[in-house]
Protein backbone atom coordinates (compact mmCIF):
# COMPACT_ATOMS: atom_id res chain seq x y z
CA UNK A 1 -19.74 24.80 26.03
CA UNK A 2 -16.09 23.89 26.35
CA UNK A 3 -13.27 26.14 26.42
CA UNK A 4 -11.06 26.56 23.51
CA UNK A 5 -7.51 25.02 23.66
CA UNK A 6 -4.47 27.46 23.83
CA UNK A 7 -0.97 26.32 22.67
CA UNK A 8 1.50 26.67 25.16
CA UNK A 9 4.40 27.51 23.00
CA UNK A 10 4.31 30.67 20.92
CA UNK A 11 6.10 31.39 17.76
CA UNK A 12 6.81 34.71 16.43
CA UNK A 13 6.93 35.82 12.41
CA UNK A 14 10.50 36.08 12.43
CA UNK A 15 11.77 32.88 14.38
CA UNK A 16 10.02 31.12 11.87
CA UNK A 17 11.07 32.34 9.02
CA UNK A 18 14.53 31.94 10.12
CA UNK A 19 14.42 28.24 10.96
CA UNK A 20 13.35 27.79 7.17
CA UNK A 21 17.08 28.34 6.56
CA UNK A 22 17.69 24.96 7.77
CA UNK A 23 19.11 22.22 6.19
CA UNK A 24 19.46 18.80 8.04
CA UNK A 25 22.51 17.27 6.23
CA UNK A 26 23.77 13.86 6.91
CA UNK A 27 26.92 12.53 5.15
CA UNK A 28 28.45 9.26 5.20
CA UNK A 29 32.10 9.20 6.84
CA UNK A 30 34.28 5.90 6.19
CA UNK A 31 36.91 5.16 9.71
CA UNK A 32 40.58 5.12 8.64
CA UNK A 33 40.90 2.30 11.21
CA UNK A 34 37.82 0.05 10.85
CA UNK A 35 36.65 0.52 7.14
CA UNK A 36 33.16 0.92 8.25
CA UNK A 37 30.87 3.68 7.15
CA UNK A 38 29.29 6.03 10.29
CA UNK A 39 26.71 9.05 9.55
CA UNK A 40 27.41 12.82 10.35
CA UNK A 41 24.29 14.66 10.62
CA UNK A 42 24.36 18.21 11.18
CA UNK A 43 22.00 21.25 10.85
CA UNK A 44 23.21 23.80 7.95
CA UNK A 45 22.11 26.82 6.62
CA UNK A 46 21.29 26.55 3.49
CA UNK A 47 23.95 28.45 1.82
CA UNK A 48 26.78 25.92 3.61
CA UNK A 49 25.53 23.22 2.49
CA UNK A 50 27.88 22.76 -0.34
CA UNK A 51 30.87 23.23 1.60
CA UNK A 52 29.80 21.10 4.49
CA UNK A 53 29.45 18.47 2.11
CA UNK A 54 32.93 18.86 0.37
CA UNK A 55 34.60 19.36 3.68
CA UNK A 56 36.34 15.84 4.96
């Protein structure tokens, strides 16, 4: 019989639940200089996500 296979990497309850608060958030920023659009991508909680967005 084999053995079972373990996960190295434990979670707990609470880390979990806290990385649910997450947002990935990527905005489109146009250069001054160049014209060209570039991407900002950032991790927000999800109650800053309004005012990450509004933010230039």
């Amino acid at each position: 019989m084999a053995k079972a296979a373990k996960t190295a990497i434990k979670t707990s309850a609470k880390g979990g639940a806290e990385s649910k608060n997450y947002t990935k958030v990527i905005k489109t920023v146009r250069s001054p200089k160049t014209g060209a659009y570039t991407f900002k991508e950032s991790m927000v909680h999800k109650d800053k996500v309004k005012e990450f967005l509004s933010a230039k």
